[in-house]
N, C-alpha and C. Protein backbone atom coordinates (compact mmCIF):
# COMPACT_ATOMS: atom_id res chain seq x y z
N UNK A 1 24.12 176.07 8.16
CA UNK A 1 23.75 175.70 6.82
C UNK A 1 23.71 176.97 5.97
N UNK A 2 24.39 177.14 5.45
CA UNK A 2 24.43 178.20 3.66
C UNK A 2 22.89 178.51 3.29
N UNK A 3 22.68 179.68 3.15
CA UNK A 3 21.31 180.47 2.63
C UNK A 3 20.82 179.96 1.40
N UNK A 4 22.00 179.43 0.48
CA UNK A 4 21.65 179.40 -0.61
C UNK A 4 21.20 177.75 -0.56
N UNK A 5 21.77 176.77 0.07
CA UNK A 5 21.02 175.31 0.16
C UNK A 5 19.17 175.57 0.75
N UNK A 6 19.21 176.37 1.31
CA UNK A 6 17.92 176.52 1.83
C UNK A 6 16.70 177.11 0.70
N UNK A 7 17.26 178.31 0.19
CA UNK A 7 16.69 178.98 -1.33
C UNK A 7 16.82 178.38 -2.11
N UNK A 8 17.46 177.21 -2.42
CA UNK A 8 16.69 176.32 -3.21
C UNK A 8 15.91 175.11 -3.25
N UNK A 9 15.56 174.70 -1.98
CA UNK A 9 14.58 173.60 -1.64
C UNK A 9 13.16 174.25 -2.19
N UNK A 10 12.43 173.51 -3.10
CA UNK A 10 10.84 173.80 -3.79
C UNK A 10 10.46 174.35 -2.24
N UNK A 11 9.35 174.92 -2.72
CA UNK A 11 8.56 175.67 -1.28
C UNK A 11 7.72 174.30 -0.93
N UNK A 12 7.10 174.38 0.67
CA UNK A 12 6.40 173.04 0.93
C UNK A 12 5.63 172.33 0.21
N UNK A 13 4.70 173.32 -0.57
CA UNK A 13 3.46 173.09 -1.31
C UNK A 13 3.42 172.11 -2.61
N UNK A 14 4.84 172.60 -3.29
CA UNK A 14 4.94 172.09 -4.38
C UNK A 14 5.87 170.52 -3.88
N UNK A 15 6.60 170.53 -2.82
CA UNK A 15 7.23 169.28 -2.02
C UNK A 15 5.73 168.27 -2.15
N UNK A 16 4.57 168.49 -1.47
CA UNK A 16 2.90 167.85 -0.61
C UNK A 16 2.71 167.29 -1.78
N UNK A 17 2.41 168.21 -3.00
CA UNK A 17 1.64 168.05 -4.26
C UNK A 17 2.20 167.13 -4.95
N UNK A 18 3.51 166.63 -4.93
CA UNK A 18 4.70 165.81 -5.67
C UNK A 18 4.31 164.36 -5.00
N UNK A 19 3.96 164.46 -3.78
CA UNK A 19 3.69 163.28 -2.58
C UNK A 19 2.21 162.62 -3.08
N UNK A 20 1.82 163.55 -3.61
CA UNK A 20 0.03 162.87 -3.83
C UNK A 20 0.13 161.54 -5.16
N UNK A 21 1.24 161.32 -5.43
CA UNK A 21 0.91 160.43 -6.55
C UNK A 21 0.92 159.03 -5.96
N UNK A 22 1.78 159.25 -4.60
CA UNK A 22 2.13 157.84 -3.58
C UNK A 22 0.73 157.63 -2.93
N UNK A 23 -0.59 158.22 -3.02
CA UNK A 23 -1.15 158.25 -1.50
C UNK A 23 -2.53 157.11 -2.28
N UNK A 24 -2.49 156.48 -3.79
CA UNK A 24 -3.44 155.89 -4.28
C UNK A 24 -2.65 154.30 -4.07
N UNK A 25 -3.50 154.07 -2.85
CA UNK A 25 -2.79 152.44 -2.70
C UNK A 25 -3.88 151.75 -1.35
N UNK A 26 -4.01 150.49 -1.67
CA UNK A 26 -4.93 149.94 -0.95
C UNK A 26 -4.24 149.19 0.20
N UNK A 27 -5.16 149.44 1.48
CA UNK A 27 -4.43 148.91 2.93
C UNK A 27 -5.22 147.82 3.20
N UNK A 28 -4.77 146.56 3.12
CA UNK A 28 -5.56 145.44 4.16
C UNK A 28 -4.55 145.00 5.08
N UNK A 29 -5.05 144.44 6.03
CA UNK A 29 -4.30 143.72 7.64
C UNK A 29 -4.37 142.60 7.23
N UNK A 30 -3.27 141.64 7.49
CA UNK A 30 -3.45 140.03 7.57
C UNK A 30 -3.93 139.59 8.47
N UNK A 31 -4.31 138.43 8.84
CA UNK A 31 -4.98 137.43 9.77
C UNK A 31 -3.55 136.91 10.60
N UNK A 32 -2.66 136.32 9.77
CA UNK A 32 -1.59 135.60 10.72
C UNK A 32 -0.55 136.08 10.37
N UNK A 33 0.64 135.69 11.06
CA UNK A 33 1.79 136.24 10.48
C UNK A 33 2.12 136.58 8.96
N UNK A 34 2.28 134.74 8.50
CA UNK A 34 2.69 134.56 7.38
C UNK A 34 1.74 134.24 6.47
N UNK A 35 0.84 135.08 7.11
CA UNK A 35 -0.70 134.36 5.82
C UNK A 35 -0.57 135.08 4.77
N UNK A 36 0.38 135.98 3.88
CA UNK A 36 0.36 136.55 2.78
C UNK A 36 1.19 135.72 1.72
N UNK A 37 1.97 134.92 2.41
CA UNK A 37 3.14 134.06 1.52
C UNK A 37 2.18 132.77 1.55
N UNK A 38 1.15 132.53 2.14
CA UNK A 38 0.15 131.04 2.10
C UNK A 38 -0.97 131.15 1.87
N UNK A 39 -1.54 132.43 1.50
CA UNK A 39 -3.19 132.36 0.92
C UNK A 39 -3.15 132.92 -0.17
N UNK A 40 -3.19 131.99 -0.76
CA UNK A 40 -4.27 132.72 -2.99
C UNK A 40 -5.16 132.24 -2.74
N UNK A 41 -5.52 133.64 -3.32
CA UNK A 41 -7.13 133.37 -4.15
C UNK A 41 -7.01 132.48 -5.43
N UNK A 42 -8.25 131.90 -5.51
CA UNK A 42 -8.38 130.90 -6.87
C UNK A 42 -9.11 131.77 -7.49
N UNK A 43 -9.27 131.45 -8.82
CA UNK A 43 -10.09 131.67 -9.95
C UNK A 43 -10.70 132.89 -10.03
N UNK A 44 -10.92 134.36 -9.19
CA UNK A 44 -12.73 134.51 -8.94
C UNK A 44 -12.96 134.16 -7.73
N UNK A 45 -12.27 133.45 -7.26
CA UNK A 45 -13.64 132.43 -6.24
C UNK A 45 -13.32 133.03 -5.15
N UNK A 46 -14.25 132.67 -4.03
CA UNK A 46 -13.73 133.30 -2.21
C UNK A 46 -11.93 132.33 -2.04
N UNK A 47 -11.28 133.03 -0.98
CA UNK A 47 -9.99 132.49 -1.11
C UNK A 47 -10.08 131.67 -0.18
N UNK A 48 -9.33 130.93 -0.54
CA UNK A 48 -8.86 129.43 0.41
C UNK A 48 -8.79 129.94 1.86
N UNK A 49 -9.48 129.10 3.00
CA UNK A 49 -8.55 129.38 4.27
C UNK A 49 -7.09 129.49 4.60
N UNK A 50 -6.39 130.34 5.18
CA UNK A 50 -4.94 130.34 5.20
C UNK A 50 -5.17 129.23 5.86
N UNK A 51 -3.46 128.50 6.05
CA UNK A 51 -3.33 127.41 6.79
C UNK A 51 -3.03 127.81 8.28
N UNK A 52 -3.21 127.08 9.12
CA UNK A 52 -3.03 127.10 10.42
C UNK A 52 -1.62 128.20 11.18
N UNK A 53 -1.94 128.88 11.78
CA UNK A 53 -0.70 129.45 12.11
C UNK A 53 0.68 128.87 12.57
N UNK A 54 0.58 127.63 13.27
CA UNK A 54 1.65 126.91 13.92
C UNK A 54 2.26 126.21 12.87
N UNK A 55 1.16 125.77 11.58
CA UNK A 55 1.83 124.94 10.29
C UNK A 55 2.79 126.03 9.64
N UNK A 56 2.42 127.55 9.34
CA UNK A 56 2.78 128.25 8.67
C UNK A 56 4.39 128.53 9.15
N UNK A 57 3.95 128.36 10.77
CA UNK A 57 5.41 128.96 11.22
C UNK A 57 6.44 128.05 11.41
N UNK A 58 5.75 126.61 11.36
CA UNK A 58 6.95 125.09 10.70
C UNK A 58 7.62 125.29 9.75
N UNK A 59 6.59 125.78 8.57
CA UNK A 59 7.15 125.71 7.41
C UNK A 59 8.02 126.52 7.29
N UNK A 60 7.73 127.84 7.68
CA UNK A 60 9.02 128.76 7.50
C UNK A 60 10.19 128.75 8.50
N UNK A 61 10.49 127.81 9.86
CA UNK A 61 11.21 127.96 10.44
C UNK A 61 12.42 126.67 9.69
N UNK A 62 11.31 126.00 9.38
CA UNK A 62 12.07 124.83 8.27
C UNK A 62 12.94 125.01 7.53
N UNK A 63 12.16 125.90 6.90
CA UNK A 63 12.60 126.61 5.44
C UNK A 63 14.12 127.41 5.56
N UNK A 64 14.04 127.83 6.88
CA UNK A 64 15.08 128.89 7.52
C UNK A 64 16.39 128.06 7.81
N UNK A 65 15.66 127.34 8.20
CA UNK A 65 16.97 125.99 8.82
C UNK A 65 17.70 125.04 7.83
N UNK A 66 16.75 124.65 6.95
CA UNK A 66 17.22 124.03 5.52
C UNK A 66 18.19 125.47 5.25
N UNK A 67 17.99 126.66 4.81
CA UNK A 67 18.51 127.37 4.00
C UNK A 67 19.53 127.88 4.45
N UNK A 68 19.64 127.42 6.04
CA UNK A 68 20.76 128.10 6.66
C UNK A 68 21.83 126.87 6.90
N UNK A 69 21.65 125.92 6.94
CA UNK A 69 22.38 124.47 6.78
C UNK A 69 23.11 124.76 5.39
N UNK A 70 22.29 124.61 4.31
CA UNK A 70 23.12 124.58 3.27
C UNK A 70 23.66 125.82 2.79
N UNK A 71 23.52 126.81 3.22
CA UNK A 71 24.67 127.98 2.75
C UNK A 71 26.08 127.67 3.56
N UNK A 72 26.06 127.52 4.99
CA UNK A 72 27.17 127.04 5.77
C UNK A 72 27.68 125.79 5.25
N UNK A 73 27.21 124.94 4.83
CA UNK A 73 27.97 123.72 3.88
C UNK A 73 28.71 124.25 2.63
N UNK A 74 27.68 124.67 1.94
CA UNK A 74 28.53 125.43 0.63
C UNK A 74 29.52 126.22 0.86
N UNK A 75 29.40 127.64 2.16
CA UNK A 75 30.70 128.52 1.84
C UNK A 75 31.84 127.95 3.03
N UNK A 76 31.74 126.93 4.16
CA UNK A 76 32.23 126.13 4.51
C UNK A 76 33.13 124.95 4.09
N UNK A 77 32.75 124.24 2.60
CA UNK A 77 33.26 123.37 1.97
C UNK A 77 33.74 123.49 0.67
N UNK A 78 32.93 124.42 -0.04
CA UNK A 78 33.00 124.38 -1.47
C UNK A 78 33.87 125.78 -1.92
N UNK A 79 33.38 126.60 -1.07
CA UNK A 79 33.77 128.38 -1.74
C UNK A 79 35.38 128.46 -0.58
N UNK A 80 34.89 128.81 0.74
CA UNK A 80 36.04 129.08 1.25
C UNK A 80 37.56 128.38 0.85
N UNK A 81 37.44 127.25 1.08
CA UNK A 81 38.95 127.01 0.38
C UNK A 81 39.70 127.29 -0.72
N UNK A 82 38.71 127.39 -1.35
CA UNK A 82 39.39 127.80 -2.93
C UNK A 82 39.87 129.40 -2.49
N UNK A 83 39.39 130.33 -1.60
CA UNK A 83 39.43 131.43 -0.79
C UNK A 83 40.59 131.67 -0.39
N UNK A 84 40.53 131.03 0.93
CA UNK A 84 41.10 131.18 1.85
C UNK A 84 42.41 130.33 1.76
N UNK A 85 42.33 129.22 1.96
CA UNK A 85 44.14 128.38 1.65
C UNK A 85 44.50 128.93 0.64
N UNK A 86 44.85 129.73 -0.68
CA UNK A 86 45.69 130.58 -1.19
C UNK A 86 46.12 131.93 -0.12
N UNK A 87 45.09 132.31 0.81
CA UNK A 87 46.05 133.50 1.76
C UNK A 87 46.61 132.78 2.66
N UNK A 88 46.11 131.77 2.87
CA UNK A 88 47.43 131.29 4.15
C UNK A 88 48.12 130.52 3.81
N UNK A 89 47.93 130.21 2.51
CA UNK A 89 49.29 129.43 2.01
C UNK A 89 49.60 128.69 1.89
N UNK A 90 48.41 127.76 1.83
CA UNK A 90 48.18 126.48 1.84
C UNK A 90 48.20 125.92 1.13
């Protein structure tokens, strides 16, 4: 590596001091997997119980499967041909 890429990296200090603006941020742990996409708080008020873990992970495996069904329909039926049979010539 060239002397001069090195002589010009800021010295560490002023690198640390640049870093301190990232370090004001609050850490909480979730309870369940997906309990951040299924618990609001209301109003003020104490927050709702998340929902059950096994419901949470229905819903999103659902959600996964719906969303993965209909993209394969769409670029399967609707997009690819208009695609693809002009390169092969169809």
């Amino acid at each position: 590596m060239p002397d001069s890429f090195i002589e010009g990296l800021p010295p560490a200090a002023e690198g640390l001091a640049e870093g301190e603006k990232f370090s004001d941020f609050k850490l909480h742990t979730i309870d369940n997997s997906f309990g951040s996409w299924f618990a609001f708080e209301g109003n003020g008020k104490e927050a709702a119980p998340p929902p059950s873990e096994t419901r949470t992970s229905l819903a999103v495996w659902i959600g996964l499967l719906v969303g993965n069904l209909l993209s394969r329909f769409i670029m399967s039926f609707l997009t690819m041909p208009y695609y693809v049979n002009p390169l092969l010539g169809r």
